[in-house]
C-alpha atoms as a PDB file:
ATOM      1  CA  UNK A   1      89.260  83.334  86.213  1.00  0.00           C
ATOM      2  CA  UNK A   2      89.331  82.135  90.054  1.00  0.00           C
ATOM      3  CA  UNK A   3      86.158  82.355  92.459  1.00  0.00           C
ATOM      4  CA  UNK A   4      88.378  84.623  94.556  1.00  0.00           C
ATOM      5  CA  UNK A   5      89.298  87.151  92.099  1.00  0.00           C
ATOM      6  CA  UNK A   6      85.195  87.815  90.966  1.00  0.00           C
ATOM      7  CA  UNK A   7      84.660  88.018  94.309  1.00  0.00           C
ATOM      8  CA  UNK A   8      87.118  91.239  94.638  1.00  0.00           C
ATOM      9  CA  UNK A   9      86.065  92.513  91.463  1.00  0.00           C
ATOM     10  CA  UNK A  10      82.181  91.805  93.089  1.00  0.00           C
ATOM     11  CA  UNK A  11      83.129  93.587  96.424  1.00  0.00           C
ATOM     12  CA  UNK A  12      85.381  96.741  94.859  1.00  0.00           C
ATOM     13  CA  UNK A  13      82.787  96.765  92.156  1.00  0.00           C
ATOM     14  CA  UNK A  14      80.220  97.442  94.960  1.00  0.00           C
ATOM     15  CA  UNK A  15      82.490 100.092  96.985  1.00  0.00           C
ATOM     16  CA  UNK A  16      83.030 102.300  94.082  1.00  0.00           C
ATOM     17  CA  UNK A  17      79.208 101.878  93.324  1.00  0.00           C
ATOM     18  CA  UNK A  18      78.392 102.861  96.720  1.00  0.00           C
ATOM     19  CA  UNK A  19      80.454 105.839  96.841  1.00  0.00           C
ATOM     20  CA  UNK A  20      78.592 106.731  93.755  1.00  0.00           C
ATOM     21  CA  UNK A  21      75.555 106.567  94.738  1.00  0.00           C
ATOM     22  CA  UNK A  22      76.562 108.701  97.730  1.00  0.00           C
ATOM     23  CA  UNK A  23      78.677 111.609  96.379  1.00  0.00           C
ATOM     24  CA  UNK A  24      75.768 111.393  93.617  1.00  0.00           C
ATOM     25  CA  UNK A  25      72.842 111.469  95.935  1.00  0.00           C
ATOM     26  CA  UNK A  26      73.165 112.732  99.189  1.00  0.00           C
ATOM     27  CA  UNK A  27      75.422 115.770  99.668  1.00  0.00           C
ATOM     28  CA  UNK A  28      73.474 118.496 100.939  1.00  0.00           C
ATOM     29  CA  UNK A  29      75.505 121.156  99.307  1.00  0.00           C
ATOM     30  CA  UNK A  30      73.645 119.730  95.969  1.00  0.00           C
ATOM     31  CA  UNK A  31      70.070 119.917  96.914  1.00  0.00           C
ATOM     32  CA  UNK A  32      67.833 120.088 100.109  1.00  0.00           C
ATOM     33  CA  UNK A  33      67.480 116.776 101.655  1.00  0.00           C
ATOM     34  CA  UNK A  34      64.121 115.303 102.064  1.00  0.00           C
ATOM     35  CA  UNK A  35      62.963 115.277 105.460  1.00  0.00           C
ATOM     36  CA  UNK A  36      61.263 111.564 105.437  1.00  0.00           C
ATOM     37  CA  UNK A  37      64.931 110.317 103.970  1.00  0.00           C
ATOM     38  CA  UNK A  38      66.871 112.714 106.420  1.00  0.00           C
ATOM     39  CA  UNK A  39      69.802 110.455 108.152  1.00  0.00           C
ATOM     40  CA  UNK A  40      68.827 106.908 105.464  1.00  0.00           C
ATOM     41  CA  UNK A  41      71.990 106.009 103.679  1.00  0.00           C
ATOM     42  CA  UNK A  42      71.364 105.182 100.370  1.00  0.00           C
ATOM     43  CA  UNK A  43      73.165 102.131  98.518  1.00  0.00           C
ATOM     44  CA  UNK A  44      73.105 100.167  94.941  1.00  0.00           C
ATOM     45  CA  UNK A  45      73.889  96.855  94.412  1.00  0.00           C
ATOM     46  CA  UNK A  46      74.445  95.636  90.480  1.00  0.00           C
ATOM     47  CA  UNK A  47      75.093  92.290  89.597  1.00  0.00           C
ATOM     48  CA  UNK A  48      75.356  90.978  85.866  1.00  0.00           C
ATOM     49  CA  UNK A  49      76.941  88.183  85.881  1.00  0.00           C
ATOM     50  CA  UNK A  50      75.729  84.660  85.586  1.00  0.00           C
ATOM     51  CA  UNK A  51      78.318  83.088  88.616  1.00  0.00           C
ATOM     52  CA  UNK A  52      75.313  82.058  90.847  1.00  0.00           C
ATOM     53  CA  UNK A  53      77.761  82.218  93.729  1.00  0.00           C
ATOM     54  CA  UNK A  54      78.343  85.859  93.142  1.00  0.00           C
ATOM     55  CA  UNK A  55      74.914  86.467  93.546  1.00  0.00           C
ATOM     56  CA  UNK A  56      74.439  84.516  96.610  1.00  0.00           C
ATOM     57  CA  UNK A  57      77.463  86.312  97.804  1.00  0.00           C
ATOM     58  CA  UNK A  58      75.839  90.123  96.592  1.00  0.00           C
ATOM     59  CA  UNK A  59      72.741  88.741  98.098  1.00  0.00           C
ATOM     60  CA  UNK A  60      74.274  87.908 101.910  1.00  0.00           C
ATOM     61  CA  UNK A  61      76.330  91.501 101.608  1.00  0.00           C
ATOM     62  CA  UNK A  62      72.936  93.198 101.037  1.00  0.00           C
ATOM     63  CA  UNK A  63      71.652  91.920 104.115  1.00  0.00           C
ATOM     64  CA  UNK A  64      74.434  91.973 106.297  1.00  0.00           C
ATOM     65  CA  UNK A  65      74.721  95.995 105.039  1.00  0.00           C
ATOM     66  CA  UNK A  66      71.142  96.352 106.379  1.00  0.00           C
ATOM     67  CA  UNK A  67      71.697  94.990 109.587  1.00  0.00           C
ATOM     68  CA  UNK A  68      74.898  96.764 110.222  1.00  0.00           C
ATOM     69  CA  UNK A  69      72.857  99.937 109.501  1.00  0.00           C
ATOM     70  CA  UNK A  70      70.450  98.984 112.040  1.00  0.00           C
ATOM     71  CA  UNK A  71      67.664  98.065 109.605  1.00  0.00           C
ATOM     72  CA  UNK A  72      65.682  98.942 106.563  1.00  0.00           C
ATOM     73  CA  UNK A  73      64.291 102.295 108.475  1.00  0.00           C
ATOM     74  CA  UNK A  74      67.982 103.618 108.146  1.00  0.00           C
ATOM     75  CA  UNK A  75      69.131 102.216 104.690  1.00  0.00           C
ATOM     76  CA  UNK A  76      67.192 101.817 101.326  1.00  0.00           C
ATOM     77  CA  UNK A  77      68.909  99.174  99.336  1.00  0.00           C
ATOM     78  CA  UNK A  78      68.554  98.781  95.605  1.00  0.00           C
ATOM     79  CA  UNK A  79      69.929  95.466  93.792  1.00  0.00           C
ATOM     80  CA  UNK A  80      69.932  95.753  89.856  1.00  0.00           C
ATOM     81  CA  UNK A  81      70.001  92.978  88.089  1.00  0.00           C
ATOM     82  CA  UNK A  82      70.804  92.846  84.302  1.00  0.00           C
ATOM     83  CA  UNK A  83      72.100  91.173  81.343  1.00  0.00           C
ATOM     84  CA  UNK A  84      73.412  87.325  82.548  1.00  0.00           C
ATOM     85  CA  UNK A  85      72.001  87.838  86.009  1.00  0.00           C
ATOM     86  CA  UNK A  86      68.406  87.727  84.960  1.00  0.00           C
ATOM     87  CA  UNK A  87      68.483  84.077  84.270  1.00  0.00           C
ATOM     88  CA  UNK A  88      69.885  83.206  87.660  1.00  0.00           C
ATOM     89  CA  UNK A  89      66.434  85.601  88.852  1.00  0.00           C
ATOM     90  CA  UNK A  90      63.684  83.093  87.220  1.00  0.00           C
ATOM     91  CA  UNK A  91      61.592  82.030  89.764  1.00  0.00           C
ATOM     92  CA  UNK A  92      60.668  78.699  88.672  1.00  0.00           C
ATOM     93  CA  UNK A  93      64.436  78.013  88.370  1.00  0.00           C
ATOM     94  CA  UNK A  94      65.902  79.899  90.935  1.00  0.00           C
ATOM     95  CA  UNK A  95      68.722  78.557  93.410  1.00  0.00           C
ATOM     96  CA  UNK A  96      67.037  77.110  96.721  1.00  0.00           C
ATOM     97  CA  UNK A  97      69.753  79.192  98.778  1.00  0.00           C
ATOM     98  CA  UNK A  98      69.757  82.260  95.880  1.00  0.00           C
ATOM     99  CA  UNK A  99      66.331  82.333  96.642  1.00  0.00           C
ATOM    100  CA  UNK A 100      66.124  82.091 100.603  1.00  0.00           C
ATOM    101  CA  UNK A 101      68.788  85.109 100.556  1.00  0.00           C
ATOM    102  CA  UNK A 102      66.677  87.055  98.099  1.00  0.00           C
ATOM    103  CA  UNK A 103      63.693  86.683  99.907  1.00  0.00           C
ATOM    104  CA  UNK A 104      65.520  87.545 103.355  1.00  0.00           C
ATOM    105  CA  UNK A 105      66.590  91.008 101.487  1.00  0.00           C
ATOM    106  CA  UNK A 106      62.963  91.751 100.274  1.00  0.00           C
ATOM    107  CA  UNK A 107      61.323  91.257 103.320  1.00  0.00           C
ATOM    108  CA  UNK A 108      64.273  93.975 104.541  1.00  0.00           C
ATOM    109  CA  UNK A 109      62.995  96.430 102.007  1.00  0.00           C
ATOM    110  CA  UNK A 110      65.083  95.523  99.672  1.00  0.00           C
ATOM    111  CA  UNK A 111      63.889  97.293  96.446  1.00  0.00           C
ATOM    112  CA  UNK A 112      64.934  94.596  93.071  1.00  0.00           C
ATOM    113  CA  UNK A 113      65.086  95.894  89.532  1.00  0.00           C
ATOM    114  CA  UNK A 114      65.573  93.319  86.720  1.00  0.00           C
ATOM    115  CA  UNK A 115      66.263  94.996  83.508  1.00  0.00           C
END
């Protein structure tokens, strides 16, 4: 399987989660909206797979969506990691530029769950 065809799986993988998440979460026609979360969009990230450069890639998406949303105070971000993935998440073995992107994401609020 090529590089470039994970990477479309990666990105439409991502789209139809985010749309998810959306028509899932935030309709108001559903429930009453929180007023602290008013206006934050509200995105998941999932990545399972052991291709380290598909989780540097999820990893540079997740920060480049923050900034396009004009921060962490108008996005929450959650990245879950599973199955494969964990391995590529050890922090004693963890990829030096895995690692610097991670770390660029938490410090944006980026909220991780490893399961």
């Amino acid at each position: 399987m090529s590089k470039a065809f994970i990477y479309i799986q990666l990105f439409i993988s991502t789209l139809a989660a985010a749309a998810l998440l959306t028509l899932c979460v935030s309709p108001s026609w559903l429930r009453a909206e929180e007023p602290a979360a008013k206006g934050k969009v509200k995105v998941l990230y999932h990545v399972d797979g052991k291709d380290p450069d598909v989780a540097k890639y999820a990893l540079a998406l997740i920060n480049k969506h923050i900034d396009a949303e004009g921060g962490p105070d108008k996005i929450d971000v959650e990245l879950v990691v599973h199955g494969p993935a964990l391995t590529l998440f050890e922090q004693d073995k963890m990829d030096p530029e895995l690692k610097k992107r991670f770390d660029q994401a938490i410090e944006k609020e980026l909220h991780a769950e490893m399961c």
